[in-house]
N, C-alpha and C. Protein backbone atom coordinates (compact mmCIF):
# COMPACT_ATOMS: atom_id res chain seq x y z
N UNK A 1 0.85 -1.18 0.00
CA UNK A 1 0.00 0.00 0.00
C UNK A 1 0.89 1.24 0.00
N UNK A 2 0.47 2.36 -0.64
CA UNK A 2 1.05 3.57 -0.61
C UNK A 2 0.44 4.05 -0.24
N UNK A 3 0.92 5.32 0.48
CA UNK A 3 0.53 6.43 1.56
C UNK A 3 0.23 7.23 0.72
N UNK A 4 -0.99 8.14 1.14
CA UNK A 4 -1.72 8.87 0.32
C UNK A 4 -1.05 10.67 -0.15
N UNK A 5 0.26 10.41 0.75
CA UNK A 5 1.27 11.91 0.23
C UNK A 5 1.99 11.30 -0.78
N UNK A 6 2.44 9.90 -0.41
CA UNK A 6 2.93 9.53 -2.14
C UNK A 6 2.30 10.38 -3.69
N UNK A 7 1.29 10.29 -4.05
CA UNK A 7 0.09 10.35 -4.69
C UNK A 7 -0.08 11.82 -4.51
N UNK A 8 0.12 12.86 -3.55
CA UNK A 8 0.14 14.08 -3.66
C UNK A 8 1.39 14.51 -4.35
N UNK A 9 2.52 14.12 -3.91
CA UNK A 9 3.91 14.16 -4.28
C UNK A 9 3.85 14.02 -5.94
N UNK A 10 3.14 12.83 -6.36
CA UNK A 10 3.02 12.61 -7.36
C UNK A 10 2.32 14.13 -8.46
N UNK A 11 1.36 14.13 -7.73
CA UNK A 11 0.25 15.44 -8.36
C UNK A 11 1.40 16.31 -8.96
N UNK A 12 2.11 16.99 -7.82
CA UNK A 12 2.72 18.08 -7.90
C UNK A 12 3.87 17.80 -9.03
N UNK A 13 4.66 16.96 -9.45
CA UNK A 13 5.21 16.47 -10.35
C UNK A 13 4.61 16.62 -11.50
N UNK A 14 3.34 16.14 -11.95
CA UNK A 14 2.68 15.84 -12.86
C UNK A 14 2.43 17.26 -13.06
N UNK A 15 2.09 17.87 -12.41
CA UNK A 15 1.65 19.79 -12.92
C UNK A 15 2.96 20.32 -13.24
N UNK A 16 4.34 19.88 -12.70
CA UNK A 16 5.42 21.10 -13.00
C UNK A 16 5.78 20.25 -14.50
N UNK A 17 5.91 19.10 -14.36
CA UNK A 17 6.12 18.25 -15.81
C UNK A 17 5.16 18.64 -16.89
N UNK A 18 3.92 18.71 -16.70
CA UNK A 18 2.93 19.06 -18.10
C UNK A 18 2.97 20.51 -18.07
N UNK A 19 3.56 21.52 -17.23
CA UNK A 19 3.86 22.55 -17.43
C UNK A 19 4.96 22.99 -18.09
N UNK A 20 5.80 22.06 -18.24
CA UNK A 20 7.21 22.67 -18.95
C UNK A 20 7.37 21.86 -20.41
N UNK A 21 6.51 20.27 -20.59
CA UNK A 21 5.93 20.23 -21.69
C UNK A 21 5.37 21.47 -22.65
N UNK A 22 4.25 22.06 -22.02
CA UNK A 22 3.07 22.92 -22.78
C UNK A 22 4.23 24.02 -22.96
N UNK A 23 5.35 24.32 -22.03
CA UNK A 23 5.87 25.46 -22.37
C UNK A 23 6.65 25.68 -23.73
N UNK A 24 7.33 24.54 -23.56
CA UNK A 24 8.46 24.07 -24.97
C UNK A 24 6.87 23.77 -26.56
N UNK A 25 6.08 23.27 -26.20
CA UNK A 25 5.19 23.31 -27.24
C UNK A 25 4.84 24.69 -27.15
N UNK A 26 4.42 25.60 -26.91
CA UNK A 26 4.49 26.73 -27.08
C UNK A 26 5.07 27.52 -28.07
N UNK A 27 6.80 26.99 -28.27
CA UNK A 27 7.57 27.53 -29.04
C UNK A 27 7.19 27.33 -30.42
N UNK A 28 6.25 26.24 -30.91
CA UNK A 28 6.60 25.20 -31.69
C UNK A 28 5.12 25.77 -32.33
N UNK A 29 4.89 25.61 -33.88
CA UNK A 29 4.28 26.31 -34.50
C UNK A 29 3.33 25.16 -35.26
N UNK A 30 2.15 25.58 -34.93
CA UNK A 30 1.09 24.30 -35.17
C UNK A 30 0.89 23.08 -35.76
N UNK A 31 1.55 23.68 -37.16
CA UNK A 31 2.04 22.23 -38.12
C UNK A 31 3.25 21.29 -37.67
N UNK A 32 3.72 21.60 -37.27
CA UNK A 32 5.02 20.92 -36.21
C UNK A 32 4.35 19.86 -35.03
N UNK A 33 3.48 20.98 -34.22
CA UNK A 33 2.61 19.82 -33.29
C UNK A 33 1.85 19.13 -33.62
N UNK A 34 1.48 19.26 -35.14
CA UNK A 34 0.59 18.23 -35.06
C UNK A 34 1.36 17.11 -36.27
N UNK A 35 2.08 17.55 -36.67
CA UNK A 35 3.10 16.75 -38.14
C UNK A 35 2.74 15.13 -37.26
N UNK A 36 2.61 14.45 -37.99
CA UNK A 36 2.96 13.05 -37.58
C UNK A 36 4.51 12.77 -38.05
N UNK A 37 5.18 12.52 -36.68
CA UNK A 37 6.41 11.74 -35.82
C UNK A 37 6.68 10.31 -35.89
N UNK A 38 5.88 9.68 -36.42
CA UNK A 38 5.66 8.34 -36.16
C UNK A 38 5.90 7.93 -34.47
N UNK A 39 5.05 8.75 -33.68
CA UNK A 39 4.92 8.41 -32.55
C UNK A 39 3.58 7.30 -32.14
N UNK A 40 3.64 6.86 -30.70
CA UNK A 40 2.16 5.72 -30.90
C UNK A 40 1.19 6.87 -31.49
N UNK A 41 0.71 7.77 -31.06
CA UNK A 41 0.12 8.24 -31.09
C UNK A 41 -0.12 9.81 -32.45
N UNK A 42 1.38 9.31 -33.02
CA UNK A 42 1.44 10.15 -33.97
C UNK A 42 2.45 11.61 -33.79
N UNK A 43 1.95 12.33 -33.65
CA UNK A 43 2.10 13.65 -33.29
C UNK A 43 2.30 14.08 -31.80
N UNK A 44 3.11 15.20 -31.71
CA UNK A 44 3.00 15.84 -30.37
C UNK A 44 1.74 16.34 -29.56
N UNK A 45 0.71 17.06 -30.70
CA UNK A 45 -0.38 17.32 -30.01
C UNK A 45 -1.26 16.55 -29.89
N UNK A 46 -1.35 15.41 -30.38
CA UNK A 46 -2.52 14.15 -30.36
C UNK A 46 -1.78 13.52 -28.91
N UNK A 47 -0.53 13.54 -28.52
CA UNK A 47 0.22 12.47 -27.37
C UNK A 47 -0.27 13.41 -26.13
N UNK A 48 -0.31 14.51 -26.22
CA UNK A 48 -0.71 15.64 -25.47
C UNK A 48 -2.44 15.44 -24.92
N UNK A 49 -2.98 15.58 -26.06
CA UNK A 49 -4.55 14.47 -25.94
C UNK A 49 -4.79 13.47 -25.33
N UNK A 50 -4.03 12.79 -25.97
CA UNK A 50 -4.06 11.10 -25.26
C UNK A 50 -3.49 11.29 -23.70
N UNK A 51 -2.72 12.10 -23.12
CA UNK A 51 -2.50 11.99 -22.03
C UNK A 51 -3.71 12.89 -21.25
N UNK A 52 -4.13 13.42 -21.21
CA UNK A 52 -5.17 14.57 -21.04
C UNK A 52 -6.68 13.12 -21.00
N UNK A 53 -7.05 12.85 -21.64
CA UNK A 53 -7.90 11.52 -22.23
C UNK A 53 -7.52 10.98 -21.23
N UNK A 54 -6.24 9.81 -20.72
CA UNK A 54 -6.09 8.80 -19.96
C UNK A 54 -6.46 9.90 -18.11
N UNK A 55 -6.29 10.73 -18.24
CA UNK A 55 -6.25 11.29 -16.86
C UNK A 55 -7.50 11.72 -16.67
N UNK A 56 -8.58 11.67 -17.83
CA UNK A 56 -9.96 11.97 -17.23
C UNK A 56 -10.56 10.78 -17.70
N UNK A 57 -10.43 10.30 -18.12
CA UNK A 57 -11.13 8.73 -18.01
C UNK A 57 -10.84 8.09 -16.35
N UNK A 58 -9.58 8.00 -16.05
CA UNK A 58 -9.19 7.53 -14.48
C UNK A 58 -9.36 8.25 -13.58
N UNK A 59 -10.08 10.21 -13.85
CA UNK A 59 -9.99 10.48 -12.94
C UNK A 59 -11.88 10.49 -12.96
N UNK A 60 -12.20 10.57 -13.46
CA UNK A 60 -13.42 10.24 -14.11
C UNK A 60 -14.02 8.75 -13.10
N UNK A 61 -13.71 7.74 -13.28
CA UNK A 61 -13.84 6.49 -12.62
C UNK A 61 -13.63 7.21 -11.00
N UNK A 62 -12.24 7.54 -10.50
CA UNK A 62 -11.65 7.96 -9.04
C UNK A 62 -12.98 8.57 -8.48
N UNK A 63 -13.18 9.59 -9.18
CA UNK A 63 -14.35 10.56 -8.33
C UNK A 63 -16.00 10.62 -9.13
N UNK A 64 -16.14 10.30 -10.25
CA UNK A 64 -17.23 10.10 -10.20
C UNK A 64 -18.22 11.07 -11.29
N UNK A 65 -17.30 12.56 -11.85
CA UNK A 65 -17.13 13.19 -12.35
C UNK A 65 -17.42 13.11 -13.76
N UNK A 66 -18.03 13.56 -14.69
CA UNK A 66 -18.58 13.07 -15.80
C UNK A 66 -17.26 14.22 -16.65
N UNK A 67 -16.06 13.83 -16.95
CA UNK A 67 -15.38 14.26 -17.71
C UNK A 67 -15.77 14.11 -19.24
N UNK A 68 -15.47 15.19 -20.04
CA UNK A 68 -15.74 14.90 -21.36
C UNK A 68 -14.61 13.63 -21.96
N UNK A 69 -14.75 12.66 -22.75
CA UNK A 69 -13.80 12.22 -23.42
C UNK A 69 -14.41 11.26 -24.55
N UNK A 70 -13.92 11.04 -25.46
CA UNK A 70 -13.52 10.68 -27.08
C UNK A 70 -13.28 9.34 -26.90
N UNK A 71 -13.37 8.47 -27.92
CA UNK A 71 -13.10 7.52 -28.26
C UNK A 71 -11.35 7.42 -28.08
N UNK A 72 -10.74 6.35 -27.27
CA UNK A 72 -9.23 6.66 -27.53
C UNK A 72 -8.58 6.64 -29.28
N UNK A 73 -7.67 7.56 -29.26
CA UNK A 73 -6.91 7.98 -30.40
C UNK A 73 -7.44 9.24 -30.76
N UNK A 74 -8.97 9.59 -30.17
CA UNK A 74 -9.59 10.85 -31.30
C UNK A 74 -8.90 11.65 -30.08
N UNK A 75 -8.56 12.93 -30.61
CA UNK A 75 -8.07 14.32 -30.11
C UNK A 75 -9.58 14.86 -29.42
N UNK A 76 -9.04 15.16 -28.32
CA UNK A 76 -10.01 16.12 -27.48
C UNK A 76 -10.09 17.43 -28.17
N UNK A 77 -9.42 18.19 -28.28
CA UNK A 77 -9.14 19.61 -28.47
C UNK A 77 -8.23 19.94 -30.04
N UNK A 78 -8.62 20.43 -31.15
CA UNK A 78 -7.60 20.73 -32.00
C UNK A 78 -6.71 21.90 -31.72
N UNK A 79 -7.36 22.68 -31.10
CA UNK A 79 -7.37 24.28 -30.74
C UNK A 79 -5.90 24.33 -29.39
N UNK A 80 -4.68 24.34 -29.91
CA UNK A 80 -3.92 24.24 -28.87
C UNK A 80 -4.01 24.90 -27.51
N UNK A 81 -4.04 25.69 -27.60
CA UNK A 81 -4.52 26.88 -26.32
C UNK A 81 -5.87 26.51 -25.62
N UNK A 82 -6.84 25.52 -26.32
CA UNK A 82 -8.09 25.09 -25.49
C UNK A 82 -7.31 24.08 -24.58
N UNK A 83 -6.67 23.09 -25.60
CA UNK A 83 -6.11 21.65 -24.95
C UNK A 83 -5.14 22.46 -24.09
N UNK A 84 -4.39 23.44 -24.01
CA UNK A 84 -3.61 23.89 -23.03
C UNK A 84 -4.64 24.03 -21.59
N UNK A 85 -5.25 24.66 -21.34
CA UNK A 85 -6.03 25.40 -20.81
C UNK A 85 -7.06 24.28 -20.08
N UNK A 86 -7.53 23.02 -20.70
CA UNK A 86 -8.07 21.63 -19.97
C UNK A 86 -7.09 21.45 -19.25
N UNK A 87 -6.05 20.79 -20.06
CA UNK A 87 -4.78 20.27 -19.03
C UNK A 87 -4.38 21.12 -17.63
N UNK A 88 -4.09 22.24 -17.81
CA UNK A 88 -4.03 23.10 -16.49
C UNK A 88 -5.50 22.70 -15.21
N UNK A 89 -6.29 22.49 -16.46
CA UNK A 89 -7.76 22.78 -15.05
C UNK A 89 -7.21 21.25 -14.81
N UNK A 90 -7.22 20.22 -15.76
CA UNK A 90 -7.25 18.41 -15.02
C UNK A 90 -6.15 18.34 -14.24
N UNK A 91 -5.26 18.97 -14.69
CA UNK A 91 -4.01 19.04 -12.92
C UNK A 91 -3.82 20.11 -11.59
N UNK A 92 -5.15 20.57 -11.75
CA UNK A 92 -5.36 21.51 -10.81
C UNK A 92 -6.50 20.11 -10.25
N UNK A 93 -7.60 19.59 -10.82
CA UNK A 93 -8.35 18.30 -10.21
C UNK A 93 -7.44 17.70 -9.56
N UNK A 94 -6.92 17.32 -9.94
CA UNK A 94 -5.39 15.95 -9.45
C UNK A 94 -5.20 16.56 -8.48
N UNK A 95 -4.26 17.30 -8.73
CA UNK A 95 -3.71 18.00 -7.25
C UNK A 95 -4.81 18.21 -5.89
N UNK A 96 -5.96 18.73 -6.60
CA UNK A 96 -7.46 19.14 -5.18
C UNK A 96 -7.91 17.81 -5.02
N UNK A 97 -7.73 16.48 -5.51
CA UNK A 97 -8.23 15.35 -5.20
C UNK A 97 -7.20 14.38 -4.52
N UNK A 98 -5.85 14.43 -5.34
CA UNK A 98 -4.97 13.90 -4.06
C UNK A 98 -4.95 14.59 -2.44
N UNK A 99 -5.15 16.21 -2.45
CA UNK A 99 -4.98 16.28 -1.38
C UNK A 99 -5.99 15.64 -0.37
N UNK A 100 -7.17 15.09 -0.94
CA UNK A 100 -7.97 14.50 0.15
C UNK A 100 -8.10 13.16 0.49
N UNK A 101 -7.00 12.11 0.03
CA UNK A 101 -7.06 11.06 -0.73
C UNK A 101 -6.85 10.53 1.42
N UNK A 102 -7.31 9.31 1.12
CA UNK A 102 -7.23 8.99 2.72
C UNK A 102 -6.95 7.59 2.36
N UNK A 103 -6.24 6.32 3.12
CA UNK A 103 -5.98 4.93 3.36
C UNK A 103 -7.53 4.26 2.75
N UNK A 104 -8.25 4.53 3.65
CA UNK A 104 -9.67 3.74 3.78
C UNK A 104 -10.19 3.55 1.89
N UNK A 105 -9.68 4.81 1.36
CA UNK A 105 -10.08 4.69 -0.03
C UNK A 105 -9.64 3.99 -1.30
N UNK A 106 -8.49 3.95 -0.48
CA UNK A 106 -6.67 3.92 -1.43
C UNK A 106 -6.85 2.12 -0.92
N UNK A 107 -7.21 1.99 -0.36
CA UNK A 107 -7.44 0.48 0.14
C UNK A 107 -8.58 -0.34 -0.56
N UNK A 108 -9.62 0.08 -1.04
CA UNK A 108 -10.70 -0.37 -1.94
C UNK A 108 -10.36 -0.45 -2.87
N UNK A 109 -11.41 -1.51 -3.34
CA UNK A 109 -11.76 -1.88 -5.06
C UNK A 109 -12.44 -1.11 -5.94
N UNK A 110 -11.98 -0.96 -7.00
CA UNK A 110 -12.86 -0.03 -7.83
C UNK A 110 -13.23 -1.36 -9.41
N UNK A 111 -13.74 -1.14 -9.29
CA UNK A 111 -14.61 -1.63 -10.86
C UNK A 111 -14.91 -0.86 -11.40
N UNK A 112 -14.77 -1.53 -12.90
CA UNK A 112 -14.78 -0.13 -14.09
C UNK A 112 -14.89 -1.39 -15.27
N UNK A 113 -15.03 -0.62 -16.40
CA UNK A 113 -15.37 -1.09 -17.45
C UNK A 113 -15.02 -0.34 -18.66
N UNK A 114 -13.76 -1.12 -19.30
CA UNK A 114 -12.43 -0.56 -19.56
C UNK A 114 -13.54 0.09 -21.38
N UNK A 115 -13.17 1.23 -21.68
CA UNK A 115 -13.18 2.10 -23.23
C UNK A 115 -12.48 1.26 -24.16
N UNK A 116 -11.62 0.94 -24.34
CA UNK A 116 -10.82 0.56 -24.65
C UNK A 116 -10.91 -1.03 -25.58
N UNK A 117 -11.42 -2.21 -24.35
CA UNK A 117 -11.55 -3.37 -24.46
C UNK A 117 -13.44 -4.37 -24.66
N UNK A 118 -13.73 -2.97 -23.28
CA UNK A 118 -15.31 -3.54 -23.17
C UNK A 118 -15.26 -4.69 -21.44
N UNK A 119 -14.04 -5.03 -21.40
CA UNK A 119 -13.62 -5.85 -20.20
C UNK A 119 -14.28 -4.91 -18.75
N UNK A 120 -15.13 -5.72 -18.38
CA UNK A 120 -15.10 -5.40 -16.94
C UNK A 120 -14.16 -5.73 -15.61
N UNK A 121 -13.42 -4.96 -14.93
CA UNK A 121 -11.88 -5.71 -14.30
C UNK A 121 -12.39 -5.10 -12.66
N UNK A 122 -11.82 -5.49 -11.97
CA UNK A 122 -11.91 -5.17 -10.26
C UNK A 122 -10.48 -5.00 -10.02
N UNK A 123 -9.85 -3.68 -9.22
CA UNK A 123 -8.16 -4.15 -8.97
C UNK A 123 -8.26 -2.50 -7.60
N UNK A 124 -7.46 -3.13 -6.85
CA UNK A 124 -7.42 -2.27 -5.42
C UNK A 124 -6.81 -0.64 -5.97
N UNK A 125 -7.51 0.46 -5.23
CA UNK A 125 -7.39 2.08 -6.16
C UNK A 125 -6.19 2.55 -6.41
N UNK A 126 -5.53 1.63 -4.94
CA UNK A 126 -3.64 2.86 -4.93
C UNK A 126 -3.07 2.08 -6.27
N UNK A 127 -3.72 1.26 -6.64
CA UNK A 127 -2.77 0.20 -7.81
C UNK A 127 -3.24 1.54 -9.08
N UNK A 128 -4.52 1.65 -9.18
CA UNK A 128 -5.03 2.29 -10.32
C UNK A 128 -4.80 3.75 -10.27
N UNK A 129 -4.30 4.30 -9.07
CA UNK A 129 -4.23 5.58 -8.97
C UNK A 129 -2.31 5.80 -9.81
N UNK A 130 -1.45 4.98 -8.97
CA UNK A 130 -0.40 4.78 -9.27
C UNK A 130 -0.26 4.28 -10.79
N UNK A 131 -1.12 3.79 -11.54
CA UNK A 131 -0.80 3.25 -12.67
C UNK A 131 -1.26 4.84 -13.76
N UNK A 132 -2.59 5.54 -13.05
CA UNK A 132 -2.50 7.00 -14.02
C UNK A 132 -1.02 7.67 -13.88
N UNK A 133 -0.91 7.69 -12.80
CA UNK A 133 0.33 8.67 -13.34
C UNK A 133 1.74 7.99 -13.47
N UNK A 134 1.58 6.26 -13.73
CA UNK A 134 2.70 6.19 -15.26
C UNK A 134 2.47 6.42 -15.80
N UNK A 135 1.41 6.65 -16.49
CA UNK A 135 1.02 6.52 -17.54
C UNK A 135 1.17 7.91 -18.20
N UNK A 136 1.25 8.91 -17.53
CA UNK A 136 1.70 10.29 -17.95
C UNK A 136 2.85 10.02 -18.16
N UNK A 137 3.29 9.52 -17.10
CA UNK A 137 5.11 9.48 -17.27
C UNK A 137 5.68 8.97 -18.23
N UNK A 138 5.01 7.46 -18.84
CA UNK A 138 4.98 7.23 -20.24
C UNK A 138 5.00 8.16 -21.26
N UNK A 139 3.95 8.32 -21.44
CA UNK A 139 3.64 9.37 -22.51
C UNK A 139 4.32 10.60 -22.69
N UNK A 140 4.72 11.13 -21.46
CA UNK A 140 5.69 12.31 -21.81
C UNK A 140 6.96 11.94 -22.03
N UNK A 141 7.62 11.04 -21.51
CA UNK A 141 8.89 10.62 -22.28
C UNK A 141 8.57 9.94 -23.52
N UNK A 142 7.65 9.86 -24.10
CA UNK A 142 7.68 9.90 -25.50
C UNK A 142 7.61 11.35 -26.30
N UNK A 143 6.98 12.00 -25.90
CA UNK A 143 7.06 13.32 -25.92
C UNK A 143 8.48 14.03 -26.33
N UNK A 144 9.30 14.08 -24.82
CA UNK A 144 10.98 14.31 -24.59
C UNK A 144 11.53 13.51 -25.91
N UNK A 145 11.29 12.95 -26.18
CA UNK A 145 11.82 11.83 -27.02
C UNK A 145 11.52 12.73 -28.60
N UNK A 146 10.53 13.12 -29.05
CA UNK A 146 9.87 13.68 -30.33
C UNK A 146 10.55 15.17 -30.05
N UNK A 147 10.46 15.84 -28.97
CA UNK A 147 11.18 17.49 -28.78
C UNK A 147 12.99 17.03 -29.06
N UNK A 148 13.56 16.31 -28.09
CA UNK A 148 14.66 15.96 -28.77
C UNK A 148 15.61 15.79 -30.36
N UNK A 149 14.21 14.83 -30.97
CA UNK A 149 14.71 14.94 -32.25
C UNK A 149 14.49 16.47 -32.87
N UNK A 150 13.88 17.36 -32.46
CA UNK A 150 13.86 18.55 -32.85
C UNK A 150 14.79 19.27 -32.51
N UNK A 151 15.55 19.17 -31.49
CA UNK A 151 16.48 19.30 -31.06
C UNK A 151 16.15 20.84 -30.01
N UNK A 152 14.78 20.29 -29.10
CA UNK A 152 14.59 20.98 -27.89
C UNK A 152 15.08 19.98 -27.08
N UNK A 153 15.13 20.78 -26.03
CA UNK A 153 15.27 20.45 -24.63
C UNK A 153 14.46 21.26 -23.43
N UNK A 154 13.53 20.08 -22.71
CA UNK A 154 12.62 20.71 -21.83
C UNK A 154 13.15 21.10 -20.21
N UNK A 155 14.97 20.72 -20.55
CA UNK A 155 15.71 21.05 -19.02
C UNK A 155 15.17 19.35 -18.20
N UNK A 156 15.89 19.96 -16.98
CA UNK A 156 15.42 18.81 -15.79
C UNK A 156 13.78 17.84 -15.65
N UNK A 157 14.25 17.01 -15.74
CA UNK A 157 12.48 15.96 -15.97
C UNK A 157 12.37 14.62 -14.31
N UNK A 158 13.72 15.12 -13.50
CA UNK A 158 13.70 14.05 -11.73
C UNK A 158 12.99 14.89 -11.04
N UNK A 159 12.46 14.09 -10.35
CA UNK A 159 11.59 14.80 -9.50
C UNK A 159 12.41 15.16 -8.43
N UNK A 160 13.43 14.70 -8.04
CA UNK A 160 14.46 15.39 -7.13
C UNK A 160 14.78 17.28 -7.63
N UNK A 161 14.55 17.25 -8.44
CA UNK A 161 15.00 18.42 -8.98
C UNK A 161 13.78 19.32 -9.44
N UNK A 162 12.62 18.60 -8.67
CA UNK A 162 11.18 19.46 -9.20
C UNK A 162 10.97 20.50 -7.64
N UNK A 163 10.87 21.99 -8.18
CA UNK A 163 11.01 22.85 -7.31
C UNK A 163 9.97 22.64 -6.13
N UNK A 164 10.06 23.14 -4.94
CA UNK A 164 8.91 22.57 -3.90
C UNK A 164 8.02 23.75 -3.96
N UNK A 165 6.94 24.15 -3.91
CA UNK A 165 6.17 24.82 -3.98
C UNK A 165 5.17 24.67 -3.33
């Protein structure tokens, strides 16, 4: 079991990381974000989606919350500055929902019924809470990976080195 500041710790990571993502896309001029990379997902701004997508689908299930979301692969947002502007509000959720996160919860089963497959699965929350945010972590080092070959650099990506705030 993980302790429910784990999972806050986590939050705060996940906001300074998709913040310095969106910043370096920023630089980067529309046809670029969306060029297909031959990434899974194609493009920078569709991987940007898809991560945005996986965090309200799970956070969606967590609390109960009727998040908007798409079929996986379809883009939430074409409009970069909209998809900017979700992402800020869904890690401002994260962050106001880890902080209330308690044992008793983090200790239960959640059932769900996967988009994806159609599979109905049962698996204890700290497992599923911990598995959203690999799953960012995934996805943005694919990300790092596509800015690289461009030959950005988004600076420091350890969380040892993520400022405390």
């Amino acid at each position: 079991m993980i302790e429910p500041e784990v999972f806050q710790r986590y939050a705060k990571y996940n906001a300074w990381m998709n913040g310095k993502l969106y910043d370096v896309c920023s630089t980067l001029d529309d046809d670029l974000r969306k060029r297909d990379q031959g990434a899974f997902f194609k493009s920078i701004h569709s991987t940007l989606n898809h991560i945005l997508f996986g965090d309200r689908a799970w956070m969606g299930r967590f609390t109960g919350r009727d998040y908007e979301i798409k079929p996986i692969g379809v883009d939430l947002y074409e409009d970069f500055e909209v998809l900017r502007a979700a992402r800020t509000e869904m890690d401002q959720d994260i962050l106001d929902w880890t902080s209330g996160l308690g044992r008793p919860w983090l200790e239960r089963s959640l059932t769900w019924t996967s988009g994806s497959d159609g599979k109905t699965r049962s698996q204890v929350t700290w497992q599923l809470v911990l598995h959203m945010f690999n799953h960012q972590t995934h996805h943005r080092g694919q990300l790092t990976t596509l800015f690289s070959q461009q030959g950005l650099d988004i600076g420091p990506t350890d969380m040892p080195w993520m400022p405390d705030t």
